[in-house]
Protein backbone atom coordinates (compact mmCIF):
# COMPACT_ATOMS: atom_id res chain seq x y z
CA UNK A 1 -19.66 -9.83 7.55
CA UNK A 2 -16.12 -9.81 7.70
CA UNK A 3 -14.49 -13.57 7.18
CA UNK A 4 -11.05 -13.66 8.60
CA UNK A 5 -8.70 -16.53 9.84
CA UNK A 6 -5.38 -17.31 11.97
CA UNK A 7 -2.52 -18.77 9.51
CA UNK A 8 1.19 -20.29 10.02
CA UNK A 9 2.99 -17.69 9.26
CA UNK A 10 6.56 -17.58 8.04
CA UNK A 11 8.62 -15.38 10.11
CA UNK A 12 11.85 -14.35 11.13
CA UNK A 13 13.62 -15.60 14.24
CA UNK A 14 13.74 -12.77 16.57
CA UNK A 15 17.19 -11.84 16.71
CA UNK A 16 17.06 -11.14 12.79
CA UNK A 17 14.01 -9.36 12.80
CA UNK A 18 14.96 -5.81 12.58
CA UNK A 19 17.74 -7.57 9.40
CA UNK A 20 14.85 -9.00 7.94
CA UNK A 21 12.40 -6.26 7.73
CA UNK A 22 12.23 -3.80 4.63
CA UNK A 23 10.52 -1.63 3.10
CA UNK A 24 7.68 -2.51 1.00
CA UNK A 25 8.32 -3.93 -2.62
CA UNK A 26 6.71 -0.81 -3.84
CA UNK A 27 7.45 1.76 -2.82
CA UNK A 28 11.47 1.40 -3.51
CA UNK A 29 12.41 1.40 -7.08
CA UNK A 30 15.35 -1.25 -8.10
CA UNK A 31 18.19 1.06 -7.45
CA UNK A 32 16.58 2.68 -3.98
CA UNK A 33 16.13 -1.27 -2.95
CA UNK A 34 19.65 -2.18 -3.56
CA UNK A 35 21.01 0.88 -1.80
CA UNK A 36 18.49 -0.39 0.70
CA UNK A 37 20.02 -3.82 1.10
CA UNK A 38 23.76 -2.98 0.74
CA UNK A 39 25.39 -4.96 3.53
CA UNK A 40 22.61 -7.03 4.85
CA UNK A 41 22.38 -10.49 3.36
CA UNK A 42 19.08 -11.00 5.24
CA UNK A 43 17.06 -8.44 3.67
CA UNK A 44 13.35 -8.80 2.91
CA UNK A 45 14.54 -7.02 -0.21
CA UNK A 46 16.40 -10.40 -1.77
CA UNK A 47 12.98 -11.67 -2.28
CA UNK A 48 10.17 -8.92 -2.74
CA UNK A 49 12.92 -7.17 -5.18
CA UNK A 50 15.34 -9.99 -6.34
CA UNK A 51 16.75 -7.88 -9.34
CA UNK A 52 18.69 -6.06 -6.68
CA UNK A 53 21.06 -9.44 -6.84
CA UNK A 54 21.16 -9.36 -10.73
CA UNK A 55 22.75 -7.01 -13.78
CA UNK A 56 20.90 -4.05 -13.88
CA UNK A 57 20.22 -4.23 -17.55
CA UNK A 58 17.80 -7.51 -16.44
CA UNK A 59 14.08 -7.07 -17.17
CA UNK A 60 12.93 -6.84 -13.76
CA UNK A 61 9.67 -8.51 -14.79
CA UNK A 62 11.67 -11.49 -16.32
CA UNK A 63 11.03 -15.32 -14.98
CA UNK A 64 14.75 -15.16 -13.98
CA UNK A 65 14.01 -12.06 -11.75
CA UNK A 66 10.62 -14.63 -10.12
CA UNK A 67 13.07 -17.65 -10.06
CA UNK A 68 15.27 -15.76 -8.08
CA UNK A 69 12.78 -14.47 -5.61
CA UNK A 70 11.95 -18.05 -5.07
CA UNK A 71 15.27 -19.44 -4.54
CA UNK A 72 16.03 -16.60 -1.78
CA UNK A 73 13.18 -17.14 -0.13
CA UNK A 74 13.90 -21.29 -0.19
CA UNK A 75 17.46 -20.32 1.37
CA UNK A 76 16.24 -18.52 4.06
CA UNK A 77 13.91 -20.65 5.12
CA UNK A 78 16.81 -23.52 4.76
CA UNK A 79 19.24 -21.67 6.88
CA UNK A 80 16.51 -20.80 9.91
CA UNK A 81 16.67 -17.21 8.72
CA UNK A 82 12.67 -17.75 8.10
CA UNK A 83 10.62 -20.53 10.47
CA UNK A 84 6.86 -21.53 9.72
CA UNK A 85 4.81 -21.14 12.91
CA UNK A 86 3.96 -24.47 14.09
CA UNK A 87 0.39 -23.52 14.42
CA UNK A 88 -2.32 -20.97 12.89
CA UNK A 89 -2.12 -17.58 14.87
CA UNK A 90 -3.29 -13.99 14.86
CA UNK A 91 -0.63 -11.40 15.10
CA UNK A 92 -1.28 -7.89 16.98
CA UNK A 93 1.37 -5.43 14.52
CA UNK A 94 1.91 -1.84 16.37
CA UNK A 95 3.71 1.17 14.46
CA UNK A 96 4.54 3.90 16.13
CA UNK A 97 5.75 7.25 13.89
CA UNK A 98 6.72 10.65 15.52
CA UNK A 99 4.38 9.74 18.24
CA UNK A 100 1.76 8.95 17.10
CA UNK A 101 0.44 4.95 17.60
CA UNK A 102 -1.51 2.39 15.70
CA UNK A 103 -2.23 -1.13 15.91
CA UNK A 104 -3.41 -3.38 13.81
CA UNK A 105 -4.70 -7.52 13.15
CA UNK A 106 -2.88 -9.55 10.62
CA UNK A 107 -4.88 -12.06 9.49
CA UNK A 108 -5.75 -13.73 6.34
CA UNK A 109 -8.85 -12.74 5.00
CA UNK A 110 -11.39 -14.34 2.38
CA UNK A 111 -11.01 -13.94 -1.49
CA UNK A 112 -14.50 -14.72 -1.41
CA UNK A 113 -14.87 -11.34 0.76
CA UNK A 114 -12.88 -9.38 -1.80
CA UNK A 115 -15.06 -10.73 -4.89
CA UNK A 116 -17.87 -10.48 -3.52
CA UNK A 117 -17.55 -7.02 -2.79
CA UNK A 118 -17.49 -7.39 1.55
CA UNK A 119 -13.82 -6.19 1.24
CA UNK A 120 -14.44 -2.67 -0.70
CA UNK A 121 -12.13 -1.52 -3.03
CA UNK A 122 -11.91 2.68 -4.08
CA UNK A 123 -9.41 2.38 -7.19
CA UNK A 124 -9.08 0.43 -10.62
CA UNK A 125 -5.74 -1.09 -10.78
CA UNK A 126 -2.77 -1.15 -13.38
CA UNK A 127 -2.55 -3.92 -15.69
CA UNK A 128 1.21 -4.40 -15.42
CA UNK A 129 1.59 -3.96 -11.80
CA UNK A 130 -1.11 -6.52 -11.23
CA UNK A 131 0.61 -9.00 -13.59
CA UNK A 132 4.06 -8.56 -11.48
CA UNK A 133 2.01 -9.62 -8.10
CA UNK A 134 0.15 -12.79 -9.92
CA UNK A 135 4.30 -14.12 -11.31
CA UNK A 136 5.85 -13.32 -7.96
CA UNK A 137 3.19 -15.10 -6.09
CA UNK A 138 2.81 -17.80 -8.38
CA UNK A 139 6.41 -18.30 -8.70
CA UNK A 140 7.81 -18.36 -5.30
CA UNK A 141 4.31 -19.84 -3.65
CA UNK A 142 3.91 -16.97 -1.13
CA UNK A 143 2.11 -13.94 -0.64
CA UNK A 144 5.05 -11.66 0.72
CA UNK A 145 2.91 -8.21 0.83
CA UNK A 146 0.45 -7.33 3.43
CA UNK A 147 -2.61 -5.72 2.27
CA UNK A 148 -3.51 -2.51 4.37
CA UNK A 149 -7.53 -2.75 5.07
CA UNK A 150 -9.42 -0.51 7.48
CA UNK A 151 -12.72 -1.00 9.07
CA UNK A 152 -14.89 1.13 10.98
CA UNK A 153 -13.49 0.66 14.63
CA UNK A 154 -15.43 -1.57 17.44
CA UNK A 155 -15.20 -1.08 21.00
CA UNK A 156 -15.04 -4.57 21.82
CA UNK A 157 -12.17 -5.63 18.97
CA UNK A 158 -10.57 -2.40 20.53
CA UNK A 159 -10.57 -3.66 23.95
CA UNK A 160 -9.54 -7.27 23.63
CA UNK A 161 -6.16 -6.27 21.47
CA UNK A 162 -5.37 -3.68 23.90
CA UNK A 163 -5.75 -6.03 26.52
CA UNK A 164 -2.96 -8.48 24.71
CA UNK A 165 -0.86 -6.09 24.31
CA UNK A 166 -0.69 -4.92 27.73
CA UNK A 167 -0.78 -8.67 29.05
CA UNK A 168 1.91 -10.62 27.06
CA UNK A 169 5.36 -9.79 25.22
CA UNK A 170 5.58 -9.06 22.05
CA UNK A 171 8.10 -11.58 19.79
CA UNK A 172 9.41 -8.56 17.81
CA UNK A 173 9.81 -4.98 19.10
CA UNK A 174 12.73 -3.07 16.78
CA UNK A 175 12.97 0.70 15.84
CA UNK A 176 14.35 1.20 12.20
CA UNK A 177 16.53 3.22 10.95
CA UNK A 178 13.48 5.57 9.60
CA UNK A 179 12.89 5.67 13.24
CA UNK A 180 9.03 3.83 12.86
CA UNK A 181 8.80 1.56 16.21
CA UNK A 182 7.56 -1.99 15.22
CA UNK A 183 6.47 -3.78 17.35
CA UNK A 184 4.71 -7.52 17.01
CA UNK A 185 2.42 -9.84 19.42
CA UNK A 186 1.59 -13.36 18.23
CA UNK A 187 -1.85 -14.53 19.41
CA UNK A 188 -1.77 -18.33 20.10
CA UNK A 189 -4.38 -18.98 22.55
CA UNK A 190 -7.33 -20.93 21.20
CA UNK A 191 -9.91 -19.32 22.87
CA UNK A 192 -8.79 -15.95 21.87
CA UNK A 193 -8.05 -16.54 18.29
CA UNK A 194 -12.16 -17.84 18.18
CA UNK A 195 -13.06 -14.84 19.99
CA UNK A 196 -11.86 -12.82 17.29
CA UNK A 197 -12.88 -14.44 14.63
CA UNK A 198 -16.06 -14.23 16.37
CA UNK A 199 -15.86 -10.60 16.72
CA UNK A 200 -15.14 -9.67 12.88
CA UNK A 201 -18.20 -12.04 12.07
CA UNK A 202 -20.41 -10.45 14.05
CA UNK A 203 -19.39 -6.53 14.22
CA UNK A 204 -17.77 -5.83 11.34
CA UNK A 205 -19.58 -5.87 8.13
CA UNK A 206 -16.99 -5.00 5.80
CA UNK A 207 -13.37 -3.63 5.10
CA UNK A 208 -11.71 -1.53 2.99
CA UNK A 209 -8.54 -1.66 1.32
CA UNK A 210 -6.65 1.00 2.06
CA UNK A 211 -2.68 0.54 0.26
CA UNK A 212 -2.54 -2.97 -1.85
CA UNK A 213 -4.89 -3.17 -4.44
CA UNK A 214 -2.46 -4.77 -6.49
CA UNK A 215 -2.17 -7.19 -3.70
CA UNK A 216 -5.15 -8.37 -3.27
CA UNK A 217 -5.97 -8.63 -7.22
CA UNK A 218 -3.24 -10.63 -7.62
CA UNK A 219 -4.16 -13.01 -4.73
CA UNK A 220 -7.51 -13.43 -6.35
CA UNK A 221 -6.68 -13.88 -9.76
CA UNK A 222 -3.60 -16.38 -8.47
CA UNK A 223 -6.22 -18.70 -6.43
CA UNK A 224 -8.35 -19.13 -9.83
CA UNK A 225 -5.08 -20.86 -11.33
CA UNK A 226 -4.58 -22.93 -8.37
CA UNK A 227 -5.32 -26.61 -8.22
CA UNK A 228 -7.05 -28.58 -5.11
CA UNK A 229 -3.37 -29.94 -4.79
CA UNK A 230 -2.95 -26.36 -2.54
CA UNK A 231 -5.41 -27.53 -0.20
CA UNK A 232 -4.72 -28.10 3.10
CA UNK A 233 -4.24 -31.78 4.70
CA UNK A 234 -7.36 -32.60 5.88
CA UNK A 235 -9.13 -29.59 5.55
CA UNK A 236 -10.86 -29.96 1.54
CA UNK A 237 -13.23 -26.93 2.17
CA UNK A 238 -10.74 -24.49 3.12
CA UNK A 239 -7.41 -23.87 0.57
CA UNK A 240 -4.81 -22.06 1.26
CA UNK A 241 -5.10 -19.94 -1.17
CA UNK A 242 -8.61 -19.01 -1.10
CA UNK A 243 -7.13 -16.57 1.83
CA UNK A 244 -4.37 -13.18 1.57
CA UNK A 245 -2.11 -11.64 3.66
CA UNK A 246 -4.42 -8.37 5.36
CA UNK A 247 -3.70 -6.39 8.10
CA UNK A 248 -7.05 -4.42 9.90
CA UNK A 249 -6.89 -1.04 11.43
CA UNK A 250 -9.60 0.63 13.25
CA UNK A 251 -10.46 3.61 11.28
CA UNK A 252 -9.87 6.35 14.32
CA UNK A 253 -5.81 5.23 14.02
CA UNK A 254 -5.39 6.17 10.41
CA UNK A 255 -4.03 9.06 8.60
CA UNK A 256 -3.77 9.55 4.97
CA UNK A 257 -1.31 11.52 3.38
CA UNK A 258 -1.20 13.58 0.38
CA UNK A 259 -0.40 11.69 -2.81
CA UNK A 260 1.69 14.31 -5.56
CA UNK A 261 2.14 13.82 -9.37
CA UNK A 262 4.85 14.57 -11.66
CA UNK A 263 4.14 14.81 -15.25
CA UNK A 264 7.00 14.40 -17.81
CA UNK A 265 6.28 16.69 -20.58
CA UNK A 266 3.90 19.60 -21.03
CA UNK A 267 2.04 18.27 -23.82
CA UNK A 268 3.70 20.30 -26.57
CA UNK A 269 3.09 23.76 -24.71
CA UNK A 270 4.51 26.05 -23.34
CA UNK A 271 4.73 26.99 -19.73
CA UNK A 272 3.54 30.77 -20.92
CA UNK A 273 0.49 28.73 -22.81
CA UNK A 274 -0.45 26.60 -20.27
CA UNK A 275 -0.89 28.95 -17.06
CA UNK A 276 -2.80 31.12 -19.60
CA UNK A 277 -4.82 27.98 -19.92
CA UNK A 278 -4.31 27.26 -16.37
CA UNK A 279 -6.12 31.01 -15.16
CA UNK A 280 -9.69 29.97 -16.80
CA UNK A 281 -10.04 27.59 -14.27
CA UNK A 282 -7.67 28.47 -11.14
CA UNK A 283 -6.97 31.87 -9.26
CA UNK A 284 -3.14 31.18 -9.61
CA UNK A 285 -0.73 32.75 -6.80
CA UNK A 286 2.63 32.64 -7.19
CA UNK A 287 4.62 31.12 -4.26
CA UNK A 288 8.14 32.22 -2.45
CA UNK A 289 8.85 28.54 -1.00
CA UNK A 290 7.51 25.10 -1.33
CA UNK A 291 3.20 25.21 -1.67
CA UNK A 292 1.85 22.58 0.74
CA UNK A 293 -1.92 22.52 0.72
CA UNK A 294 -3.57 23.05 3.80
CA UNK A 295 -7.09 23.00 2.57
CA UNK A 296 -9.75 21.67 -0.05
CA UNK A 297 -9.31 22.79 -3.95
CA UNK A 298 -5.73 24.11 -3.93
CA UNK A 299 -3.29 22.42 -5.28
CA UNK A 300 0.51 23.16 -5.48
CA UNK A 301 1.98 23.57 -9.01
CA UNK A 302 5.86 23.46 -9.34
CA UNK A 303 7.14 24.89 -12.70
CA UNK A 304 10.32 26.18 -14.01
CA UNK A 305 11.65 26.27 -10.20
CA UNK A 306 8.54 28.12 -9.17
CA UNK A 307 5.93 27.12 -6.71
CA UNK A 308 2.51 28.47 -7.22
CA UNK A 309 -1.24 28.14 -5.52
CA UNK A 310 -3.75 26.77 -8.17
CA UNK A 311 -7.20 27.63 -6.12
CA UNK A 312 -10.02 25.86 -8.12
CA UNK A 313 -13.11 28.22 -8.97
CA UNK A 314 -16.18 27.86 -8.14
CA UNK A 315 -18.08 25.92 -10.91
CA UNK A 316 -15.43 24.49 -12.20
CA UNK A 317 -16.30 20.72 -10.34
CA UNK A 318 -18.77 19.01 -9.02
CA UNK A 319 -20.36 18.51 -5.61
CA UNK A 320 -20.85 14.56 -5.72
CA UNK A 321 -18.39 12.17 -4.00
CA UNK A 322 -15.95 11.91 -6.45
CA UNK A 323 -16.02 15.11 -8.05
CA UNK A 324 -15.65 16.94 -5.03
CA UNK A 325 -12.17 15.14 -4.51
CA UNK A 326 -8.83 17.10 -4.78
CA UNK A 327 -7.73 14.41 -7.09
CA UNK A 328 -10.76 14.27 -9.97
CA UNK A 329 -10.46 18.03 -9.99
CA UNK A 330 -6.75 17.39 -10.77
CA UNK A 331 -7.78 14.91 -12.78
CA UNK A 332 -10.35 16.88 -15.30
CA UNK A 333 -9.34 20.20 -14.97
CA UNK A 334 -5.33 19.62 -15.59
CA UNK A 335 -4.19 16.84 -16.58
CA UNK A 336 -6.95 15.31 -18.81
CA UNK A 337 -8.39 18.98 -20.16
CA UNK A 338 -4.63 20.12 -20.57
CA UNK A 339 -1.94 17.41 -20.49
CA UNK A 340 -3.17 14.90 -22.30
CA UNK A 341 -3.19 12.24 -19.65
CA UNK A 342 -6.96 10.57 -20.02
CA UNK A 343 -5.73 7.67 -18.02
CA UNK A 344 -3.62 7.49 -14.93
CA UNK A 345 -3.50 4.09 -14.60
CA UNK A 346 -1.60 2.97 -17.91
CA UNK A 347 -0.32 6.59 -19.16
CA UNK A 348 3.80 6.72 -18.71
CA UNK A 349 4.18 10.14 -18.92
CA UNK A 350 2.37 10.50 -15.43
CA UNK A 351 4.25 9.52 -11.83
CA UNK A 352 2.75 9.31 -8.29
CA UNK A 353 4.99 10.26 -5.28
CA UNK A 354 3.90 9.43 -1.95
CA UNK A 355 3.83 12.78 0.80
CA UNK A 356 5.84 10.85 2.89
CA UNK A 357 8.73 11.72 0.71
CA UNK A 358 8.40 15.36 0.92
CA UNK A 359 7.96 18.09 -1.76
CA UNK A 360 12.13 18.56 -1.96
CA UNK A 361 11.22 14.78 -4.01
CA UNK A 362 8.96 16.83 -6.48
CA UNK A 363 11.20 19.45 -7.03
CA UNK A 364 14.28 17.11 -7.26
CA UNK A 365 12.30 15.49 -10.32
CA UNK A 366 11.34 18.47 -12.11
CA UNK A 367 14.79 20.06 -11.73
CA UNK A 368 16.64 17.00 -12.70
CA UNK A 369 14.89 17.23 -15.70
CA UNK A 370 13.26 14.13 -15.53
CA UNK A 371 9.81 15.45 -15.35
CA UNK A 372 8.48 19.09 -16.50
CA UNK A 373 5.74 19.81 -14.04
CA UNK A 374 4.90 18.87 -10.28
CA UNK A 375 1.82 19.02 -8.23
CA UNK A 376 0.89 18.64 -4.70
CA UNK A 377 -2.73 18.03 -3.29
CA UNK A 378 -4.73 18.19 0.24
CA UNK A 379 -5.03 14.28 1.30
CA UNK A 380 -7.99 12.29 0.91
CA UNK A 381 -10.13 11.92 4.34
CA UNK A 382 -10.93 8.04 5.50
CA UNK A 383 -14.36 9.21 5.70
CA UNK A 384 -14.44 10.29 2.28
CA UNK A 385 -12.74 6.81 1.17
CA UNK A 386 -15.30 5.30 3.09
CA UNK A 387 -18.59 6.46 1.61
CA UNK A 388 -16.93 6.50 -2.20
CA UNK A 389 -16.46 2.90 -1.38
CA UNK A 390 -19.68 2.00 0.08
CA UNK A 391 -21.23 4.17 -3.32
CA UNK A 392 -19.67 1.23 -5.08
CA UNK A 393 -17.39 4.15 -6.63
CA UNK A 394 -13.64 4.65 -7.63
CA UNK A 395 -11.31 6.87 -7.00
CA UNK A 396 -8.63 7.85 -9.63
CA UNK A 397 -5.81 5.79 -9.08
CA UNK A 398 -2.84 6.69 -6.29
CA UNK A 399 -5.14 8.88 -4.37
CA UNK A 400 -4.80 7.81 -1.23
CA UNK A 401 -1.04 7.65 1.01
CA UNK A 402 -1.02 5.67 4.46
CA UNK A 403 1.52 6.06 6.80
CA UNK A 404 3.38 4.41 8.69
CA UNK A 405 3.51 0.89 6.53
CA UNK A 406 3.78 -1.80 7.40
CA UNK A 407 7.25 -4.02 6.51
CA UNK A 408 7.27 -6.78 4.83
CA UNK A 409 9.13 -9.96 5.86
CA UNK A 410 7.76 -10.25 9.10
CA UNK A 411 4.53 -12.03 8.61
CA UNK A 412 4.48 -13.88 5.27
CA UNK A 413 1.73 -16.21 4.14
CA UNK A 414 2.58 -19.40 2.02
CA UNK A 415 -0.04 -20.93 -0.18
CA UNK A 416 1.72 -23.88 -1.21
């Protein structure tokens, strides 16, 4: 079952909330994050993406870049920008996006959960992006990203969060500028906080992560470095940092997203070759506008500033779990059996772009001549993340986008 606990977070006062909040660290690259913080000295951004306050020419994966982080995060906590909740708390976190609501519990949950396989994971993770997580958390002593999981929703955790939320005020309710409404509840009542933990100990089974499997890696990997000098006063059987920063949504809130590719070259073809390639494999339609899927096995292709429908043939994939995914199909019949890409997770000539950015991002990419190729896919369902996970199987990596996300800044977890 599900082991979670209240923590002292580190948060902003409330007037600075909306100042603090950004973005998370990854989904901004350097240059987007300092556009991002431009003007606002109390930016989430100074710490989850320090470079922004150093030449650009610095390796952004440099101890300088860490040292940084560290020293921001230090200052605002020294100024009053930051304060430590004086005592361990859950925290009820509502986004609201075009409309549409959910609400979820930060928490920190057990490591010992995540390796023992409770906390289910559907993707292998990149080496480099995991090493980034283990120096920034190492280095500035704090876990500053929240790691998305979902779980299969229960009346009674239902009930008893809706029932705070319509029963006390929040301590942060802010719309940014993307126009996402966030809106925060701290949970500091004893006998609710044990009713909870209750709750997930005795109803929920398992989780699953859903965005931040770097995250949680890292947080696992960190706490095996860790000495017993993180431990907490008085408390030798718990450490700090045998527990991560997780938020947990009930499954019937979430929506996943499509999650698009852009491949820089075309493997020494050309565009003539590989459609001819392309046709064994795909009825290929060509488009007048922008190709958004809108069901299973067809895929959007963006080439030479044309859109065109790739609708995979029958007997061309597999029925099981994972080969009956948008994404493996994409995987084996494209850009393994015709780019050259075998592995997604360490290949450079491969990106991943998030739906939430639109296909104008794809195109912009392919056209700027950064990349040669585009392609959009049909999203993953939670159901389908659900049982691959439960199979013990993995997805390819980047196949699943959730929105809204969560900000980071708001609720940060220190481990020493």
């Amino acid at each position: 079952m599900a082991k979670i606990s209240p923590f002292n977070a580190v948060r902003p006062q409330p007037q600075l909330a909306k100042q603090v909040a950004s973005k998370p660290y990854d989904v901004l690259n350097s240059a987007e994050a300092k556009l991002e913080a431009v003007g606002n000295a109390y930016s989430f951004l100074h710490i989850t993406k320090s470079e922004i306050g150093l030449p650009e020419t610095i390796d952004i994966h440099s101890a300088e870049v860490y040292e940084l982080a560290l020293n921001n995060l230090s200052a605002f906590i020294q100024r009053d920008v930051l304060f430590k909740e004086s005592k361990p708390c859950y925290y009820i976190y509502q986004l609201i996006m075009e409309g549409r609501a959910q609400t979820g519990l930060v928490c920190v949950s057990s490591i010992d959960d995540y390796n023992e396989g409770i906390i289910k994971k559907h993707e292998f993770t990149r080496p480099e992006k995991e090493l980034d997580r283990i120096n920034h958390i190492k280095t500035t002593g704090a876990q500053t990203g929240n790691v998305f999981l979902a779980y299969r929703n229960q009346s009674d955790v239902d009930n008893l969060i809706d029932k705070w939320k319509t029963t006390k005020n929040p301590v942060y309710d802010f719309t940014a500028e993307d126009g996402i409404q966030h809106t925060v509840w701290a949970v500091s009542d004893e006998a609710t906080i044990d009713q909870i933990t209750h709750l997930f100990a005795t109803q929920v089974p398992c989780t699953y992560i859903a965005d931040g499997h770097h995250r949680a890696a890292s947080a696992a990997k960190v706490k095996l470095t860790l000495s017993e000098s993180v431990a907490k006063p008085g408390d030798q059987e718990k450490k700090v940092s045998d527990y991560f920063l997780t938020t947990l949504f009930p499954s019937n809130q979430l929506q996943i997203m499509d999650y698009n590719r852009v491949v820089k070259d075309l493997n020494g073809q050309t565009a003539e070759s590989l459609m001819a390639a392309l046709a064994i494999d795909f009825d290929i339609t060509p488009q007048d506008a922008a190709y958004k899927p809108t069901s299973l096995h067809s895929f959007g292709m963006y080439l030479n500033k044309t859109w065109y429908q790739l609708i995979a043939k029958a007997g061309t994939y597999t029925t099981d779990p994972i080969g009956v995914l948008d994404v493996t199909i994409l995987s084996n019949t494209i850009l393994s059996k015709h780019l050259g890409i075998q592995d997604q997770r360490t290949d450079k000539r491969i990106d991943f772009v998030g739906g939430i950015r639109g296909l104008g991002e794809l195109e912009k990419r392919v056209d700027s001549g950064e990349m040669a190729i585009a392609f959009s896919l049909y999203p993953v369902t939670i159901d389908q993340l659900f049982n691959i996970a439960d199979a013990g199987e993995v997805m390819p990596p980047k196949s699943t986008w959730f929105e809204p996300k969560l900000r980071d800044g708001l609720l940060t977890h220190l481990i020493y």
